[in-house]
N, C-alpha and C. Protein backbone atom coordinates (compact mmCIF):
# COMPACT_ATOMS: atom_id res chain seq x y z
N UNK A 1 0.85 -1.17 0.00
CA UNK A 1 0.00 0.00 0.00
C UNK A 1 0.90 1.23 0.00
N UNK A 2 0.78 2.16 -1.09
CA UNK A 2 1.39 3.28 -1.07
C UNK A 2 0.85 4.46 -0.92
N UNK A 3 -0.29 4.35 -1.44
CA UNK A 3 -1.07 5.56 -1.37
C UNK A 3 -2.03 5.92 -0.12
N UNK A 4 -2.56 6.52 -0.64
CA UNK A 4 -3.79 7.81 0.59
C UNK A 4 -4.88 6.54 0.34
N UNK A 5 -5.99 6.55 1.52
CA UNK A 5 -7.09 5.91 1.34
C UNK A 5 -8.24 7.04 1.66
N UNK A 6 -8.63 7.06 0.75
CA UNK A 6 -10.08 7.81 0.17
C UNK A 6 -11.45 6.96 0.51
N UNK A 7 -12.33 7.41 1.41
CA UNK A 7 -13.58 6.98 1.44
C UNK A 7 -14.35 7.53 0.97
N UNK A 8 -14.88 6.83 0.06
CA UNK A 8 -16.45 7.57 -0.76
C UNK A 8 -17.82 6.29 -0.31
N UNK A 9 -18.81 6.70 0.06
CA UNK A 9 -20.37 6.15 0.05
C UNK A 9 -20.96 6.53 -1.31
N UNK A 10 -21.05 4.59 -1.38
CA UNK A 10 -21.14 4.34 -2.61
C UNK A 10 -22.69 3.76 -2.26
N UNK A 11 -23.98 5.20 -2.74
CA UNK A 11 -25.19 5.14 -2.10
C UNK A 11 -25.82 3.45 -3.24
N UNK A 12 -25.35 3.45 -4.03
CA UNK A 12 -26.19 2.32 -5.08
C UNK A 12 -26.23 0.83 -4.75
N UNK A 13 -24.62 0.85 -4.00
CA UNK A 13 -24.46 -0.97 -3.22
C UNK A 13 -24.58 -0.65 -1.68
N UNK A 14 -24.97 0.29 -1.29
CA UNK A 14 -25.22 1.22 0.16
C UNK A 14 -23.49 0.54 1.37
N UNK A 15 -22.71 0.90 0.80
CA UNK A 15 -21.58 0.55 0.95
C UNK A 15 -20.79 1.79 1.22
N UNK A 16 -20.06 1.76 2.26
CA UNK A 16 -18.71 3.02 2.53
C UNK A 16 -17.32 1.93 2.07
N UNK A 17 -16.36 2.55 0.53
CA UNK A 17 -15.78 2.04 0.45
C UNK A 17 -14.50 2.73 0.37
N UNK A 18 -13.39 2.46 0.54
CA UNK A 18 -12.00 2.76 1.20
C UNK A 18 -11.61 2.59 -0.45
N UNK A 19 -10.65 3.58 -0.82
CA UNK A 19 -9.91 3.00 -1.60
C UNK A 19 -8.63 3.24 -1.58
N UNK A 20 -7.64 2.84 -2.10
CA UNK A 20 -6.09 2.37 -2.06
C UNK A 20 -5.47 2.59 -3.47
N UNK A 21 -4.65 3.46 -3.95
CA UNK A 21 -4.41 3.20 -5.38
C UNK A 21 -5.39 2.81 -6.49
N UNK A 22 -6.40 3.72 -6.75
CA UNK A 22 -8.09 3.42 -7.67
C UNK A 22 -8.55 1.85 -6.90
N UNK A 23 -8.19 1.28 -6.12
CA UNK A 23 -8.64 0.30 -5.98
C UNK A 23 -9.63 -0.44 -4.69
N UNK A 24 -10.57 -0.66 -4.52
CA UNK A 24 -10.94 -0.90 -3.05
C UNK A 24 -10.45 -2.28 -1.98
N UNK A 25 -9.84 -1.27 -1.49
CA UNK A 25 -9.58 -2.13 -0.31
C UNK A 25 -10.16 -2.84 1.17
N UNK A 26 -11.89 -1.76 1.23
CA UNK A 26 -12.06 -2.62 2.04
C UNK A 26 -13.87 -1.63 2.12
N UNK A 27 -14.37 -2.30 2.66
CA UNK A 27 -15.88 -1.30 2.80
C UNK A 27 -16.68 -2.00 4.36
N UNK A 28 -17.66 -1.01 4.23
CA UNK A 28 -18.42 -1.33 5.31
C UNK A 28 -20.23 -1.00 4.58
N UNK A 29 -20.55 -2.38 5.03
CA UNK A 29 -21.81 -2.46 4.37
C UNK A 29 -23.16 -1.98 5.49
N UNK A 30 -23.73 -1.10 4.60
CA UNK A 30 -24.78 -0.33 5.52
C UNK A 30 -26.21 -0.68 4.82
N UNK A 31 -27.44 -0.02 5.89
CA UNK A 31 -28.45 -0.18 5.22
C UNK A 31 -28.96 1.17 5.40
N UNK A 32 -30.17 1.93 4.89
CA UNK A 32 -30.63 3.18 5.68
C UNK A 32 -31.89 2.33 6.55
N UNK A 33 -31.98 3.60 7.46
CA UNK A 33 -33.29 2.81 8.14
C UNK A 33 -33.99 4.30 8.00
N UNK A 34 -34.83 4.65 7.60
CA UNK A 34 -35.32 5.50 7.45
C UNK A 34 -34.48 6.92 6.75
N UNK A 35 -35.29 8.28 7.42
CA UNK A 35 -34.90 9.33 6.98
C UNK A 35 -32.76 10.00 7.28
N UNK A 36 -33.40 9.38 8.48
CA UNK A 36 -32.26 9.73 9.80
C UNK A 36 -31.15 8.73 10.31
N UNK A 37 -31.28 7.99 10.13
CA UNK A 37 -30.42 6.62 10.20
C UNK A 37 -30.05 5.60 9.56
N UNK A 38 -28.48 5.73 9.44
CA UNK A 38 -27.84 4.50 8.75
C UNK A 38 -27.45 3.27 9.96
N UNK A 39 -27.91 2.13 9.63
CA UNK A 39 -27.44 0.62 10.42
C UNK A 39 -26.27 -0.23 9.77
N UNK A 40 -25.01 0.00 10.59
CA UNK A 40 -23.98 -0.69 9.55
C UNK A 40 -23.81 -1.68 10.83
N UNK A 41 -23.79 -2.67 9.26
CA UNK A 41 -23.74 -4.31 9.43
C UNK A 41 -22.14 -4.91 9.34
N UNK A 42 -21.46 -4.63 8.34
CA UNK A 42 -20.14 -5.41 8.46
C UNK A 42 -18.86 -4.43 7.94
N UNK A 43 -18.03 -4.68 8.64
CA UNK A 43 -16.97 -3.64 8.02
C UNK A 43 -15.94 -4.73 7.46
N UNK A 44 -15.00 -4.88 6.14
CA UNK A 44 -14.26 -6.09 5.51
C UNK A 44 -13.09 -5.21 4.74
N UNK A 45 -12.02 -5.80 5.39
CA UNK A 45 -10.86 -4.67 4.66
C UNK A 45 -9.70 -6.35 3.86
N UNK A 46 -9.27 -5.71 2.80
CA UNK A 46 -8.71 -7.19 1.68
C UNK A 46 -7.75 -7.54 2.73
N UNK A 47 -7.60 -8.88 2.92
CA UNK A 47 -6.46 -9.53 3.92
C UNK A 47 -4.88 -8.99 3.40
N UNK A 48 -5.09 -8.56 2.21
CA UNK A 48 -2.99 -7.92 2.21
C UNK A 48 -3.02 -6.58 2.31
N UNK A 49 -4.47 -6.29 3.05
CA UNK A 49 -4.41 -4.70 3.40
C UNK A 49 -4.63 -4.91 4.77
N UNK A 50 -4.05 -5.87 5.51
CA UNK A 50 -4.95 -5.63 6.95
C UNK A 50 -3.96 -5.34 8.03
N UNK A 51 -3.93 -4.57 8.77
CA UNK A 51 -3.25 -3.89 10.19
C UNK A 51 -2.09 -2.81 9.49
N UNK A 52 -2.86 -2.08 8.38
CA UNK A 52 -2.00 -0.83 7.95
C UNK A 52 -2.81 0.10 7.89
N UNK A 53 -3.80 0.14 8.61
CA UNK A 53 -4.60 1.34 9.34
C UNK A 53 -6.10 1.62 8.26
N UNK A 54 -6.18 1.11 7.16
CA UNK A 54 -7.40 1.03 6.24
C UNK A 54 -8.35 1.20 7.10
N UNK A 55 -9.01 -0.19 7.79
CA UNK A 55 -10.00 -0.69 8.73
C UNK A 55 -10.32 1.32 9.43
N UNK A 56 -9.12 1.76 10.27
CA UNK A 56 -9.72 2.62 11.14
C UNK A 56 -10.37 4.15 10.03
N UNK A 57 -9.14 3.56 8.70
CA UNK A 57 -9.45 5.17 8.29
C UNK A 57 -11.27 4.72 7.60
N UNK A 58 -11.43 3.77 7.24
CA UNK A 58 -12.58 3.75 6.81
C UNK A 58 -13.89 3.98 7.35
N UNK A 59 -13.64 3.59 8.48
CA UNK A 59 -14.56 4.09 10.11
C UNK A 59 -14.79 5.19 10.40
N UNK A 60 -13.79 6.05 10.38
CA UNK A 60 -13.59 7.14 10.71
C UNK A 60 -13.83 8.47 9.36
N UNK A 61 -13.75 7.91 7.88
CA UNK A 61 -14.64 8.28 6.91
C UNK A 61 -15.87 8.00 7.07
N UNK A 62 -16.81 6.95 7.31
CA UNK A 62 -17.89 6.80 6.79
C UNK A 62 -18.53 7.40 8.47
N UNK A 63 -18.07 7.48 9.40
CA UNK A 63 -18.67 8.41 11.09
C UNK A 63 -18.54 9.91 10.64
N UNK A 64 -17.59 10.18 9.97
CA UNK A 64 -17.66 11.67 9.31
C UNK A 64 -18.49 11.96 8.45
N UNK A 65 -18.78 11.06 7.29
CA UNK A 65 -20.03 11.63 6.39
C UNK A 65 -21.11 11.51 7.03
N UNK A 66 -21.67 10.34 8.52
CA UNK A 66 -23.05 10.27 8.61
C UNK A 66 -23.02 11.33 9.46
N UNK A 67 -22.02 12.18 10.19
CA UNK A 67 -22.36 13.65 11.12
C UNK A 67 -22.36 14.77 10.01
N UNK A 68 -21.76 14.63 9.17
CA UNK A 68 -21.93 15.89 8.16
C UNK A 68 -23.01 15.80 7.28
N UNK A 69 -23.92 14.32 7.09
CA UNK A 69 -25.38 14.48 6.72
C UNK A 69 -26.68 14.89 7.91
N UNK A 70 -25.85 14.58 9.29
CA UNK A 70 -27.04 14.69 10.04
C UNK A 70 -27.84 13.94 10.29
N UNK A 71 -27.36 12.20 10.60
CA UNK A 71 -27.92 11.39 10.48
C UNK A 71 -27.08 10.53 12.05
N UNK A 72 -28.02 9.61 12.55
CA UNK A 72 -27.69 8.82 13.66
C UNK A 72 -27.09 7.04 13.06
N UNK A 73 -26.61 6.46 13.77
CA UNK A 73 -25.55 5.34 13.71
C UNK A 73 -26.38 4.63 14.35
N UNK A 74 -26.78 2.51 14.03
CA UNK A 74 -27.20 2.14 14.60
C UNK A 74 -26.30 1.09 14.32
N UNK A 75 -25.48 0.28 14.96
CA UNK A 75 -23.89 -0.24 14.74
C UNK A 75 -24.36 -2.04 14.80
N UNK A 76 -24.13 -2.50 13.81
CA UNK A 76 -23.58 -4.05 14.71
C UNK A 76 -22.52 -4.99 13.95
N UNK A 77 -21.71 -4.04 13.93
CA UNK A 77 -20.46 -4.33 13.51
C UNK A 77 -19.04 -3.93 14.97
N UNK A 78 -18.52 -5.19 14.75
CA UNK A 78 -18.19 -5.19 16.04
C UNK A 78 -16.92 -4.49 15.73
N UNK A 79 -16.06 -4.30 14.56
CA UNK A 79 -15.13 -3.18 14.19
C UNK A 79 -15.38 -1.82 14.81
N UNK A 80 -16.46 -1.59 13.98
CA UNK A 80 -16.90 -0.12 14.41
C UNK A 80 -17.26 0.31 16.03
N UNK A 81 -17.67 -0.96 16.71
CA UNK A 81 -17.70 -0.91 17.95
C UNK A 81 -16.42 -0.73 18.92
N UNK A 82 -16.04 -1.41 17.88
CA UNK A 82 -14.73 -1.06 19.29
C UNK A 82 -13.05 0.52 18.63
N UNK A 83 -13.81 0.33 17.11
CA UNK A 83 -13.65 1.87 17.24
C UNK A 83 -14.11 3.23 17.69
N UNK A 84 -14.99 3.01 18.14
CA UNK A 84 -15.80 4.19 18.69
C UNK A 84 -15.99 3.87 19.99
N UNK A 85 -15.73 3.10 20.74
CA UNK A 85 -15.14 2.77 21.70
C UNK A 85 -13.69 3.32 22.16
N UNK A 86 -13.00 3.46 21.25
CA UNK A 86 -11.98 3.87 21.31
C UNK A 86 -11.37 5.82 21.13
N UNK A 87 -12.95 6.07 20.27
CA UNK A 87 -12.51 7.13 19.58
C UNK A 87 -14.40 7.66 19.98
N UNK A 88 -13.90 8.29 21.51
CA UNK A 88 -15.49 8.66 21.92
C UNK A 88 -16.45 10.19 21.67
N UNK A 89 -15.28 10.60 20.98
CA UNK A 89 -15.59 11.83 19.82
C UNK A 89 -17.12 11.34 19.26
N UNK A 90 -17.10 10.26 18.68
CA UNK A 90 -17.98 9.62 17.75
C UNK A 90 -19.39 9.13 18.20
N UNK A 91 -19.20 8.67 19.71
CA UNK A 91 -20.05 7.83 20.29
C UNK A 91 -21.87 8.82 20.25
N UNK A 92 -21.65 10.06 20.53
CA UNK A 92 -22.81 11.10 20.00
C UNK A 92 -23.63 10.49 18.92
N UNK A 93 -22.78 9.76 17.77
CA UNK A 93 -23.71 9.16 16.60
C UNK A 93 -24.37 8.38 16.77
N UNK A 94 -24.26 7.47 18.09
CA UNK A 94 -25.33 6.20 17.99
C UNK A 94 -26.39 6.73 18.53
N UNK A 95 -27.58 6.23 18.06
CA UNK A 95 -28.90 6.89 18.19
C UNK A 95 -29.49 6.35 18.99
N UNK A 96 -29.73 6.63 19.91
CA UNK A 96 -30.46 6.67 20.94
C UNK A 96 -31.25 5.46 21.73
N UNK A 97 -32.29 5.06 20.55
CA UNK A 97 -33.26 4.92 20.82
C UNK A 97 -32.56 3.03 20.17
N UNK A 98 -32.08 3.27 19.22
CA UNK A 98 -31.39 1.75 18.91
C UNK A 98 -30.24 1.69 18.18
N UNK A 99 -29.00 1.94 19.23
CA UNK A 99 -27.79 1.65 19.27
C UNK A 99 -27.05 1.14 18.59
N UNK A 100 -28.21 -0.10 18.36
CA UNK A 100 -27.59 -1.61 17.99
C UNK A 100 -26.23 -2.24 19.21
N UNK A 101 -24.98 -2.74 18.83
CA UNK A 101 -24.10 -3.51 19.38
C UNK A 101 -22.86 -2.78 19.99
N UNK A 102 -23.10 -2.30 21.32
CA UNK A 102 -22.05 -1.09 21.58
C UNK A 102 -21.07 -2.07 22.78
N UNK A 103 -19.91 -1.42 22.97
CA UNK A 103 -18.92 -1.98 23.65
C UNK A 103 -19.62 -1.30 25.70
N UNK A 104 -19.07 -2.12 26.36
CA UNK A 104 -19.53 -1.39 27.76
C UNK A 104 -18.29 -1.60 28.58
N UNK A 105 -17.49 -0.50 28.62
CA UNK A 105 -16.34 -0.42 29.21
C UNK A 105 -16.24 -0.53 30.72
């Protein structure tokens, strides 16, 4: 991996995907649940991209676009859980009312 990783939401496969040199390296698959809330289900980064920081930057792209749409997080992806666990800047996004799968420190 040489390059920058770029996250774009890719609204058509409802997917946040990472990319690496034009290429994707890893995404996190979402659903909408209404007006106001995205529910992400799995986060998957390519195994000869894994523990060179992809996984967090992709997390940390796709928690930035759902606060800059104005929209709440309902998580059950256990990646994202224990990034935002980690990074409690973020934790504001899970919505309220159904969380989904959060870490309890």
């Amino acid at each position: 991996m040489t390059g920058e990783v770029t996250v774009l939401n890719n609204t058509e496969s409802r997917t946040y995907d990472a990319f690496v040199d034009g290429e994707v390296a890893g995404s996190i698959v979402y659903e909408q649940a209404g007006d106001r809330r995205v529910v992400l289900t799995h986060t998957f980064v390519e195994p000869r991209l894994r523990g060179r920081g992809v996984g967090n930057k992709l997390v940390r792209g796709a928690l930035d676009d759902v606060r800059a749409r104005g929209l709440t997080v309902t998580n059950y992806c256990d990646f994202v859980a224990r990034y935002i666990d980690a990074h409690p800047e973020y934790a504001d996004l899970l919505d309220a009312t159904h969380p989904g799968h959060v870490l309890r420190s």
